[in-house]
C-alpha atoms as a PDB file:
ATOM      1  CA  UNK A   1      70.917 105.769 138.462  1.00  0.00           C
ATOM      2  CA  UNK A   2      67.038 104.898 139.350  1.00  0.00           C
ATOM      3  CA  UNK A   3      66.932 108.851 139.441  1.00  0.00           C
ATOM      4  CA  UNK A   4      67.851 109.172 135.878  1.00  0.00           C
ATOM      5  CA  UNK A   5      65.052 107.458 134.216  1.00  0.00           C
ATOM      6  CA  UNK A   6      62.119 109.806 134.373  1.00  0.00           C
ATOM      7  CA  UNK A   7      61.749 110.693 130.546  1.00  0.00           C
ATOM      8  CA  UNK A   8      61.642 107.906 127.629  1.00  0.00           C
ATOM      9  CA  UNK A   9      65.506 108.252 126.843  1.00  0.00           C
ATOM     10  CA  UNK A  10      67.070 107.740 130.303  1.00  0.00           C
ATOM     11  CA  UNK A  11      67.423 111.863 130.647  1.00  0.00           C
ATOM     12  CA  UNK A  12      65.627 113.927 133.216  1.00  0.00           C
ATOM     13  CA  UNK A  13      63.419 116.580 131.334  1.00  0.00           C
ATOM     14  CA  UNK A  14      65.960 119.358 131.410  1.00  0.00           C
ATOM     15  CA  UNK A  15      68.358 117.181 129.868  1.00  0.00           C
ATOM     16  CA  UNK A  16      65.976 115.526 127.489  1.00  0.00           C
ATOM     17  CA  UNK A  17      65.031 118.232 125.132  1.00  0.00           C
ATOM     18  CA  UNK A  18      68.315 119.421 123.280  1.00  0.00           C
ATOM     19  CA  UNK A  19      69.597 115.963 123.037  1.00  0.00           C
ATOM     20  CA  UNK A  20      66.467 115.059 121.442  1.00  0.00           C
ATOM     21  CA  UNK A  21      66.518 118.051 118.994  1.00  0.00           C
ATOM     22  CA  UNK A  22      70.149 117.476 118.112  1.00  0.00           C
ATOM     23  CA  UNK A  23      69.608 114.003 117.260  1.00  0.00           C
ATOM     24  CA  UNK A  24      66.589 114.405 115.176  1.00  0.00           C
ATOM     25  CA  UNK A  25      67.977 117.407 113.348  1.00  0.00           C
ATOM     26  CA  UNK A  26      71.387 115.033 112.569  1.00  0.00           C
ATOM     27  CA  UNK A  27      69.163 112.246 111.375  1.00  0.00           C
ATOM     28  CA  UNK A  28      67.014 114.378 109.042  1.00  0.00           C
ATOM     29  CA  UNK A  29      70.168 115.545 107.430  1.00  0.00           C
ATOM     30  CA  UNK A  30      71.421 112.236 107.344  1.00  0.00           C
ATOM     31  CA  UNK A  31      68.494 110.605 106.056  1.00  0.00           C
ATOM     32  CA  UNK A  32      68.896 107.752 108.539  1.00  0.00           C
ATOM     33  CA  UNK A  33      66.346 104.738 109.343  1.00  0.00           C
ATOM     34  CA  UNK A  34      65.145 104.918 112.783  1.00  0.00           C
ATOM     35  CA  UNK A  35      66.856 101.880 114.216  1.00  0.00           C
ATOM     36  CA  UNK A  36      69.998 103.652 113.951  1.00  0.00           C
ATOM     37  CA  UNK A  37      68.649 106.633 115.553  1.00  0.00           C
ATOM     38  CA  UNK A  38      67.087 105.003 118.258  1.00  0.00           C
ATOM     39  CA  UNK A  39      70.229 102.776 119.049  1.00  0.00           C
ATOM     40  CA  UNK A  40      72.509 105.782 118.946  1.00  0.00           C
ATOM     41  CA  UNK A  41      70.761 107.729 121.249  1.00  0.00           C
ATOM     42  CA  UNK A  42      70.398 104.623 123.740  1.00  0.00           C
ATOM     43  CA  UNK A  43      74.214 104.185 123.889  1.00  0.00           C
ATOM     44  CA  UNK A  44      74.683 108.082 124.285  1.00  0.00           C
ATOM     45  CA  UNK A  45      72.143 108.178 126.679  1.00  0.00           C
ATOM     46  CA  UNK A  46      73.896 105.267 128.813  1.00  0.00           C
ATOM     47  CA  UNK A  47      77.116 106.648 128.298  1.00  0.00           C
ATOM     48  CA  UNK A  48      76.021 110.133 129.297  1.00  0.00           C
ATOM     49  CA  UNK A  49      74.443 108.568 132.624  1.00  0.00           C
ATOM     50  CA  UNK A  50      77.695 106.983 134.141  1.00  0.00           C
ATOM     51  CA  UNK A  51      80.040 109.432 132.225  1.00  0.00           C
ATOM     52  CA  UNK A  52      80.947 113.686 132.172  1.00  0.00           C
ATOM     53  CA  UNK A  53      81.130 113.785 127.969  1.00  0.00           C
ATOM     54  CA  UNK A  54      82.718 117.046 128.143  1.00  0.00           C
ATOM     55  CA  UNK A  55      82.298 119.376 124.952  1.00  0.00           C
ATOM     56  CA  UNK A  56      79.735 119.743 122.208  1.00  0.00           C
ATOM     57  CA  UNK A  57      77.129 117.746 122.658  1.00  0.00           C
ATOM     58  CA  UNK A  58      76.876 116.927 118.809  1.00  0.00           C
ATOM     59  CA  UNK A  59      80.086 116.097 118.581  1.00  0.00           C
ATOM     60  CA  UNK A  60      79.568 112.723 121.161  1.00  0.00           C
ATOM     61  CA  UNK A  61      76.784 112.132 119.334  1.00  0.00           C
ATOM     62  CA  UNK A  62      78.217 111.892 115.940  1.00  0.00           C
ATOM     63  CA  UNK A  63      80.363 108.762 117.787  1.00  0.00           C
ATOM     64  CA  UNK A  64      77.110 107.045 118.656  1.00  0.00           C
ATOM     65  CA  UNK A  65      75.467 107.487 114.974  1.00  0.00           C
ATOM     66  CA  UNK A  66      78.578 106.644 113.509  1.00  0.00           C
ATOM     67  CA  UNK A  67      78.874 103.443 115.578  1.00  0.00           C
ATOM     68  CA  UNK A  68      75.390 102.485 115.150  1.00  0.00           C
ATOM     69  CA  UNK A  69      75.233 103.159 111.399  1.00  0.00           C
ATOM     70  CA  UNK A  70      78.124 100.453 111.425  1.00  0.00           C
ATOM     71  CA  UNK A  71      76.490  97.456 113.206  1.00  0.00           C
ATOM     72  CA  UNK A  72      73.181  98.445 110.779  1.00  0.00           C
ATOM     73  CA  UNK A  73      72.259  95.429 108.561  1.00  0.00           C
ATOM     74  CA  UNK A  74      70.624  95.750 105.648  1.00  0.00           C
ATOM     75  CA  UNK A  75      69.595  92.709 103.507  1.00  0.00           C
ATOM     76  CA  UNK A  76      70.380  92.891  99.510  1.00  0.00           C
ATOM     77  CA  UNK A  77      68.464  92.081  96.742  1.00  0.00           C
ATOM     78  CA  UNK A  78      70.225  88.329  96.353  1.00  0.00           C
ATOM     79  CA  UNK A  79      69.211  87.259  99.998  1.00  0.00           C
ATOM     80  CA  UNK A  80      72.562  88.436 100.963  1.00  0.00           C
ATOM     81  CA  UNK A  81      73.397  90.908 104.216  1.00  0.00           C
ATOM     82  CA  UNK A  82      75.120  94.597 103.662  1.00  0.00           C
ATOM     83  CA  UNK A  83      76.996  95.667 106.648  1.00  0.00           C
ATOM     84  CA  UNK A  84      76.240  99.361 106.814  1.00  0.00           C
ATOM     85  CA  UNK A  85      73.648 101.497 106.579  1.00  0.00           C
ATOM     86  CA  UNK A  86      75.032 103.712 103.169  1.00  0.00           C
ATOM     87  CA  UNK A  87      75.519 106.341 105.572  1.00  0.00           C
ATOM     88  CA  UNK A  88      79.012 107.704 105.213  1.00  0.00           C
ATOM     89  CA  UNK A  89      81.663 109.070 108.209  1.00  0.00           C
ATOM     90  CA  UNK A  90      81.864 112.223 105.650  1.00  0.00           C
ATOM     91  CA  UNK A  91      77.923 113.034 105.847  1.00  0.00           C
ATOM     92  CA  UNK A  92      78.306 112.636 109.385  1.00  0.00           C
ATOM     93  CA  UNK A  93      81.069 114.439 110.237  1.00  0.00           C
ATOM     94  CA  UNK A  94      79.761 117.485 108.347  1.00  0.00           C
ATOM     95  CA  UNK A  95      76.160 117.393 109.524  1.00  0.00           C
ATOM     96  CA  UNK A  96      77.783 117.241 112.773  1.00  0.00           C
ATOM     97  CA  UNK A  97      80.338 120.241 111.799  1.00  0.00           C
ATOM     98  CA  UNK A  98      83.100 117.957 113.406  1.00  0.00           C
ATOM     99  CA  UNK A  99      86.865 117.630 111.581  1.00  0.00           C
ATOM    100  CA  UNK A 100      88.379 114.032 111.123  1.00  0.00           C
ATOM    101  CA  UNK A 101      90.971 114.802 113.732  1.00  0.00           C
ATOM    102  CA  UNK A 102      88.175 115.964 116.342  1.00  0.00           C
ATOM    103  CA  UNK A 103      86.316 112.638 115.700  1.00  0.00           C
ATOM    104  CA  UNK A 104      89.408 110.414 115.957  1.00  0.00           C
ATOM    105  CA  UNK A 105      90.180 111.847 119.267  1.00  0.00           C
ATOM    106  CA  UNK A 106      86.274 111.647 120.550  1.00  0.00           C
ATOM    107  CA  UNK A 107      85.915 108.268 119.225  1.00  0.00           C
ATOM    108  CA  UNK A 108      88.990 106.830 121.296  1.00  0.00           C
ATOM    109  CA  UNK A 109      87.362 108.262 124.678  1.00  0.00           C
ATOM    110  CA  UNK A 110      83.871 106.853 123.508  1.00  0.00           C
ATOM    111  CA  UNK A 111      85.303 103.198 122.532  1.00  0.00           C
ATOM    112  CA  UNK A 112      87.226 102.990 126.084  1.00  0.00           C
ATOM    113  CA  UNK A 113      84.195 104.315 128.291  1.00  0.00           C
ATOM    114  CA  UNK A 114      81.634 101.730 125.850  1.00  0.00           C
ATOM    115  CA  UNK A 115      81.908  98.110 125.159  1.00  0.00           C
ATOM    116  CA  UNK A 116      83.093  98.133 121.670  1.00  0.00           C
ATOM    117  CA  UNK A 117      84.229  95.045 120.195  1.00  0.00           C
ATOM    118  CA  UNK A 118      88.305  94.215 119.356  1.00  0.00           C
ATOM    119  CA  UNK A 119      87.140  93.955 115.644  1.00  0.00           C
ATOM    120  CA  UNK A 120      85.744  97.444 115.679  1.00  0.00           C
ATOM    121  CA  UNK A 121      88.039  99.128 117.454  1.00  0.00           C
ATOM    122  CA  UNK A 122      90.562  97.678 114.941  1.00  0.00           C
ATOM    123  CA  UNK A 123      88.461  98.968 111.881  1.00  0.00           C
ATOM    124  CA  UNK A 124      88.748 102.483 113.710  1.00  0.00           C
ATOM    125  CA  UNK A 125      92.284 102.799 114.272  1.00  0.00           C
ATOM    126  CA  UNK A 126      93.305 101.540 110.871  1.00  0.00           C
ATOM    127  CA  UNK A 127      90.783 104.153 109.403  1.00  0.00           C
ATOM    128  CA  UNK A 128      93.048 106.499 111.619  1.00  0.00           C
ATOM    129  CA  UNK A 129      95.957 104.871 110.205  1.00  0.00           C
ATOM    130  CA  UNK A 130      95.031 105.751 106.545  1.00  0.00           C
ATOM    131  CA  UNK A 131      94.425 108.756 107.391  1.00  0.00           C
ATOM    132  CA  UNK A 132      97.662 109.635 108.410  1.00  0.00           C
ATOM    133  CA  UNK A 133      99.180 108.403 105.644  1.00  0.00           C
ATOM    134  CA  UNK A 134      96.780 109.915 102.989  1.00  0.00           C
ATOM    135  CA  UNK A 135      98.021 113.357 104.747  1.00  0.00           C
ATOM    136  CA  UNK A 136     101.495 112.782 104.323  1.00  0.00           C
ATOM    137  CA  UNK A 137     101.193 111.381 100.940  1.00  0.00           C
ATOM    138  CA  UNK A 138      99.110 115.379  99.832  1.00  0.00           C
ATOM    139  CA  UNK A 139     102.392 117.124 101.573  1.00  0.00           C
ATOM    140  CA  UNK A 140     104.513 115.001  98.678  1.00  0.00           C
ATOM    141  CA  UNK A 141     101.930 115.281  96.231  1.00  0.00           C
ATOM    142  CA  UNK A 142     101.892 119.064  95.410  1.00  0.00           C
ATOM    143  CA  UNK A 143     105.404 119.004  94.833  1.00  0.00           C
ATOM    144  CA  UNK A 144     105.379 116.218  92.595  1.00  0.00           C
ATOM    145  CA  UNK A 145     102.233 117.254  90.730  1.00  0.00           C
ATOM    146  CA  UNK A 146     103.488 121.004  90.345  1.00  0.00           C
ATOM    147  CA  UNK A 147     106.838 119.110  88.711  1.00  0.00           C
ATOM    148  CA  UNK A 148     104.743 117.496  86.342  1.00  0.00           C
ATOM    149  CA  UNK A 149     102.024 119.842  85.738  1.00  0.00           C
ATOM    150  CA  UNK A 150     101.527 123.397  85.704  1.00  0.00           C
ATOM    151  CA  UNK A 151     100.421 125.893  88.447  1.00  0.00           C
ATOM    152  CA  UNK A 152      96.554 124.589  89.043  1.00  0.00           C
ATOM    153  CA  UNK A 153      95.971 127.903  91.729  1.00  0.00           C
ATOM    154  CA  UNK A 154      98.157 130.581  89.015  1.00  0.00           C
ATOM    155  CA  UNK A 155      95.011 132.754  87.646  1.00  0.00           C
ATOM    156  CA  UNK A 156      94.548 132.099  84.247  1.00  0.00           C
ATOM    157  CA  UNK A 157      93.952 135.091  81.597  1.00  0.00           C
ATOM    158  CA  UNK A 158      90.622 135.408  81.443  1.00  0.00           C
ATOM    159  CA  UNK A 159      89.290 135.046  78.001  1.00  0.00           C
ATOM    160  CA  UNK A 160      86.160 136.260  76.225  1.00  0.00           C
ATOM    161  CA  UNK A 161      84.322 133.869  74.982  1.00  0.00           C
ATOM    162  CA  UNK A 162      81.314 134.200  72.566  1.00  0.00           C
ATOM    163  CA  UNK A 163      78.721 131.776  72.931  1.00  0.00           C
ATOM    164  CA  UNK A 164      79.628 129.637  69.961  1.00  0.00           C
ATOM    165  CA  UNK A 165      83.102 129.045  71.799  1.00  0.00           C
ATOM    166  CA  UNK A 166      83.401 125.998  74.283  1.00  0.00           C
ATOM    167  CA  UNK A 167      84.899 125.813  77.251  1.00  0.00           C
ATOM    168  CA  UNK A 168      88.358 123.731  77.635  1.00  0.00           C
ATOM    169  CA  UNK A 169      87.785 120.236  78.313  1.00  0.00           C
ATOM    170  CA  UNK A 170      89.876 119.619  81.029  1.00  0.00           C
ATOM    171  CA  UNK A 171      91.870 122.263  83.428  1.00  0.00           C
ATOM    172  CA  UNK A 172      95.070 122.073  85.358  1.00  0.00           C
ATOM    173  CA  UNK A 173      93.055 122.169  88.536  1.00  0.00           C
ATOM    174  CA  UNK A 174      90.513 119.341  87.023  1.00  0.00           C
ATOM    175  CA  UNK A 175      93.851 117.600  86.749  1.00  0.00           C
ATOM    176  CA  UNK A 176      94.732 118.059  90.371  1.00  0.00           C
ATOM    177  CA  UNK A 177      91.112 117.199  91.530  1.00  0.00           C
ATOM    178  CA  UNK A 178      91.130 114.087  89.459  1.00  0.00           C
ATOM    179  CA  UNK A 179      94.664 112.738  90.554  1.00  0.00           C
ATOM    180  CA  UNK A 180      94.498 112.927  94.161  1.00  0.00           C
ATOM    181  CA  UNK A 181      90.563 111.376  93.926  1.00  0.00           C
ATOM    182  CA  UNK A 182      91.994 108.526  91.893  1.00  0.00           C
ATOM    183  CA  UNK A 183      94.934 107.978  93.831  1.00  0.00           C
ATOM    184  CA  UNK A 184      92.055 108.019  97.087  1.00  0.00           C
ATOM    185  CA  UNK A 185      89.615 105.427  95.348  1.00  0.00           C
ATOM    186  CA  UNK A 186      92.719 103.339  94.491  1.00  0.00           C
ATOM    187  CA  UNK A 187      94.395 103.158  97.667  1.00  0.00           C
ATOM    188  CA  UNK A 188      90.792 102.577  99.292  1.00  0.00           C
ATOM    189  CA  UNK A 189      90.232  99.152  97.162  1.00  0.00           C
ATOM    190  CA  UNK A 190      93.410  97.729  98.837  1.00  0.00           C
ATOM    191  CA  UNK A 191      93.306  97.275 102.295  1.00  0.00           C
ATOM    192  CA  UNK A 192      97.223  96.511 102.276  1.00  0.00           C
ATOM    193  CA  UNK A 193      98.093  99.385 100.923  1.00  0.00           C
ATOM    194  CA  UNK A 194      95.900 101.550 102.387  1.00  0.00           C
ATOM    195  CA  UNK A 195      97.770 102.219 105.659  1.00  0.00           C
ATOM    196  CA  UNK A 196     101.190 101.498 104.608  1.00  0.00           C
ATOM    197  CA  UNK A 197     103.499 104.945 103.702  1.00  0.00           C
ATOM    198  CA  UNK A 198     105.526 103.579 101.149  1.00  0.00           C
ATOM    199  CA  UNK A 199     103.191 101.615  99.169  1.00  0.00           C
ATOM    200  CA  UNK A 200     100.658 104.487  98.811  1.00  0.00           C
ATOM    201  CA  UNK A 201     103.392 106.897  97.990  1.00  0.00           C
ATOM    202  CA  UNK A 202     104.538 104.192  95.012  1.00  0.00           C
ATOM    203  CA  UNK A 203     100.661 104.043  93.992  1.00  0.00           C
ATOM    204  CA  UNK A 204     100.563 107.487  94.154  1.00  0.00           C
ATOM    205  CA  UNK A 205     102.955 108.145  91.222  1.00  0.00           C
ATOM    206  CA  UNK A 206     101.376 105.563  89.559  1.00  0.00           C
ATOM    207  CA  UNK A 207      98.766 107.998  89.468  1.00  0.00           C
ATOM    208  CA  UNK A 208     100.674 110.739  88.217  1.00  0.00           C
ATOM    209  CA  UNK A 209     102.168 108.801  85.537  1.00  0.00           C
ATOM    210  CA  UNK A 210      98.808 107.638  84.132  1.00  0.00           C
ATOM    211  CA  UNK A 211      97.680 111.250  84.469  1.00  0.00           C
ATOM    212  CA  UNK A 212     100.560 112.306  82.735  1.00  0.00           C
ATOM    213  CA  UNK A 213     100.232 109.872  79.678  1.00  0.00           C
ATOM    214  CA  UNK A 214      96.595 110.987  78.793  1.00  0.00           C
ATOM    215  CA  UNK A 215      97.806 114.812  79.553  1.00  0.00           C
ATOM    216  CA  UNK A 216     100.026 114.202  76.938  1.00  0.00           C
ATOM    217  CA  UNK A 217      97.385 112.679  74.566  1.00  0.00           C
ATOM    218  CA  UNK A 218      95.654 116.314  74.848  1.00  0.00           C
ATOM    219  CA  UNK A 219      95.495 118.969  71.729  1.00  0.00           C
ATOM    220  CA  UNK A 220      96.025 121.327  74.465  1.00  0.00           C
ATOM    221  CA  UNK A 221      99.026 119.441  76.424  1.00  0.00           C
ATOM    222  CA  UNK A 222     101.294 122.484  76.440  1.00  0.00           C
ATOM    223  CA  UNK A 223      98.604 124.369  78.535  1.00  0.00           C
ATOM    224  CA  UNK A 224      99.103 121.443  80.876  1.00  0.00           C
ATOM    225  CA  UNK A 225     102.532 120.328  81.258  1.00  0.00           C
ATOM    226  CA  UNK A 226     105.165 122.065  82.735  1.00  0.00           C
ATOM    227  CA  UNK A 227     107.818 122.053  79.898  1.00  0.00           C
ATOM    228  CA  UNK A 228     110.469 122.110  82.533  1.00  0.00           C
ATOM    229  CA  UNK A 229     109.621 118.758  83.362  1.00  0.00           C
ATOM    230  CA  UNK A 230     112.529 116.356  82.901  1.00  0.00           C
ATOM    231  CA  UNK A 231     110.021 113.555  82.029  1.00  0.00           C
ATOM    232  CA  UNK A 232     108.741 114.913  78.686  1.00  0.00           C
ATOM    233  CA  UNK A 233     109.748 113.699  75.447  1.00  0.00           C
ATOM    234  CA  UNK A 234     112.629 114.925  73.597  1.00  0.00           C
ATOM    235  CA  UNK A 235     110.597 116.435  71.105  1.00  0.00           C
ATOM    236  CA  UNK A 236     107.620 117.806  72.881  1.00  0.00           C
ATOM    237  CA  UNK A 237     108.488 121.576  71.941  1.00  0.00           C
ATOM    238  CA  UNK A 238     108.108 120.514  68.191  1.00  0.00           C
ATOM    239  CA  UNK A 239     105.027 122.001  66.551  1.00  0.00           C
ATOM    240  CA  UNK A 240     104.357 118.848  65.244  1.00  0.00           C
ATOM    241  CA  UNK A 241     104.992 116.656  68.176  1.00  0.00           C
ATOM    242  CA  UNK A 242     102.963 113.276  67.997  1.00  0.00           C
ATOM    243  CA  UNK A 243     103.206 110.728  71.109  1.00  0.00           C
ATOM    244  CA  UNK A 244     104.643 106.924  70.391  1.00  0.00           C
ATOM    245  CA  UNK A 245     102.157 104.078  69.457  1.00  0.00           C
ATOM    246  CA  UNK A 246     102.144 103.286  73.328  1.00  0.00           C
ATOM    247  CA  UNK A 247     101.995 105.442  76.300  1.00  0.00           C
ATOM    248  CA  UNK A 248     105.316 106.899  77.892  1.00  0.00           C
ATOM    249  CA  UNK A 249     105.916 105.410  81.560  1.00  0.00           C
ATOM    250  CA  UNK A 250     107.232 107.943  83.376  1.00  0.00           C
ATOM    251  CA  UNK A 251     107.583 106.078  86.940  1.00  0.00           C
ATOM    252  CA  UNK A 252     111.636 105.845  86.984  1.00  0.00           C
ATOM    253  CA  UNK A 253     111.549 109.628  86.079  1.00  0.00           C
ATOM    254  CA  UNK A 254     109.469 110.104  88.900  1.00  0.00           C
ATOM    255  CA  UNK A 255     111.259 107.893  91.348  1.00  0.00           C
ATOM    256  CA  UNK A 256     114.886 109.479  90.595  1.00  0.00           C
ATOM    257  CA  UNK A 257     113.326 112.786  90.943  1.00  0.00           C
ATOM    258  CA  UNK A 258     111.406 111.928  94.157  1.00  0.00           C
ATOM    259  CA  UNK A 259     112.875 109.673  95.799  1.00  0.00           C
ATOM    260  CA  UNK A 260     110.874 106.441  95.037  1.00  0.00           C
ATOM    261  CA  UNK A 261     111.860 102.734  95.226  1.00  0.00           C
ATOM    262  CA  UNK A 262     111.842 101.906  91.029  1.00  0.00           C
ATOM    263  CA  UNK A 263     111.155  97.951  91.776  1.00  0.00           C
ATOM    264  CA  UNK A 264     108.715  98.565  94.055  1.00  0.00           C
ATOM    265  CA  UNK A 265     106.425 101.395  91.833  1.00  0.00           C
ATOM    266  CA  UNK A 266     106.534  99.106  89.065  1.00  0.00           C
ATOM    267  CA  UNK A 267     105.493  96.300  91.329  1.00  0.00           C
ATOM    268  CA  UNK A 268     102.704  98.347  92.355  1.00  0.00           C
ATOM    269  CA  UNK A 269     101.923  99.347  88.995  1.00  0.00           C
ATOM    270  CA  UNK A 270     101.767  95.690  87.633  1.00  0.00           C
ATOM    271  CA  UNK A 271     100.667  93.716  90.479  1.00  0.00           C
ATOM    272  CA  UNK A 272      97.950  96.542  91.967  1.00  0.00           C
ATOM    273  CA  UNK A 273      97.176  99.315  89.597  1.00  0.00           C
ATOM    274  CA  UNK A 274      96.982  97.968  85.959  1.00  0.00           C
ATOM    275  CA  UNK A 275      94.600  95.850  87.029  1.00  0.00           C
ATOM    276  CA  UNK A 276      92.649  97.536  89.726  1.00  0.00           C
ATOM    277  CA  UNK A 277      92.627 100.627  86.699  1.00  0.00           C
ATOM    278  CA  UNK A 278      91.973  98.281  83.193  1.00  0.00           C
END
């Protein structure tokens, strides 16, 4: 090991200068403060000296900045302490051109060969965990969504528009978008739902039906709905149609039609959403 410690970051020279640049062109793009730098190119740099990190160099050392930009404190306006550094495992994982499934899968090799605390590890593998289930809750989401909604990925007619004309508030697709970000930013401010299948799927059409109840508040609802859908009002295909005094709950339409629990979605609804959403 005594052999390994010529240069300043435990690398011989050869070794020293891409490691180096890959760091500091990560950290420029990340914006990060140089403690975090500097610790995560002293763990990579230990780890690197008693193990063979096989593959893309960048790719190990998105594990180190990731971990160090974790144990980062920063100190708050109130006196208080922020665990974090603001630095998110998106930024990182693009600057570093690495997918979520890559970095799950690098990250387990790099906790076992460092010492990682119990506590972390456990944050790691139920980040895993939610992921999982936010990718089999999008597989039931299209379906539902294209029940509900119309085709957000048909091409639309285009239209010429003059310059005094405005452009539609809201699309199909801004629909889409704005569900499945919701139902993310939900599920995210509940750790006990986060990484449990059959509460997110309930909050997810809790989603939907909220969507659903301002779609149908819309002058332009019929470009929206799907009029197939066996959820709408009796009357929707009326010129005149007006919604009720209070918005329609679609949620046991949704669970008959998809295969959802009705006492638990409203449970979810009352107990998690309504509140977390109003």
């Amino acid at each position: 090991m005594s052999g390994e410690e010529e240069g300043p970051t435990g690398e011989d020279g050869a070794g020293q200068c891409p490691v180096r640049a890959a760091i500091d062109h990560l950290c420029q793009e990340l914006n990060l403060d140089v403690s975090s730098a500097a610790e995560a190119l002293r763990d990579f740099t230990a780890l690197r000296g008693t193990y063979s990190l096989e593959g893309d160099t960048v790719h190990w050392l998105a594990c180190a900045l990731y971990v160090a930009c974790r144990k980062s404190i920063i100190p708050t306006v109130g006196s208080g302490l922020m665990e974090g550094n603001c630095v998110s495992l998106t930024t990182i994982l693009r600057s570093a051109k690495l997918s979520l499934i890559q970095f799950f899968s690098k990250m387990k090799k790099w906790m076992d060969m460092s010492n990682i605390s119990c506590e972390f590890r456990e944050r790691v593998e139920r980040l895993e965990r939610n992921f999982e289930v936010s990718t089999v809750i999008f597989k039931k989401f299209t379906p539902i969504f294209l029940d509900i909604f119309k085709n957000p990925y048909e091409e639309q007619p285009k239209i010429q528009r003059s310059r005094k004309q405005r452009r539609v508030p809201c699309s199909v697709k801004d629909l889409f978008n704005f569900c499945w970000t919701l139902f993310v930013y939900t599920k995210g401010n509940f750790s006990m739902i986060g990484d449990d299948l059959v509460n997110s799927y309930h909050l997810l059409l809790c989603c939907l039906d909220l969507i659903f109840a301002n779609a149908l508040l819309c002058p332009y609802k019929k470009d929206l709905l799907n009029q197939s859908f066996k959820g709408l009002p009796e009357d929707f295909q009326i010129s005149d149609f007006r919604t009720s005094e209070g918005p329609p709950c679609i949620i046991a339409t949704l669970c008959e039609l998809h295969d959802g629990l009705l006492v638990e979605a409203k449970g979810i609804k009352e107990h998690y959403f309504k509140p977390y959403i109003y």
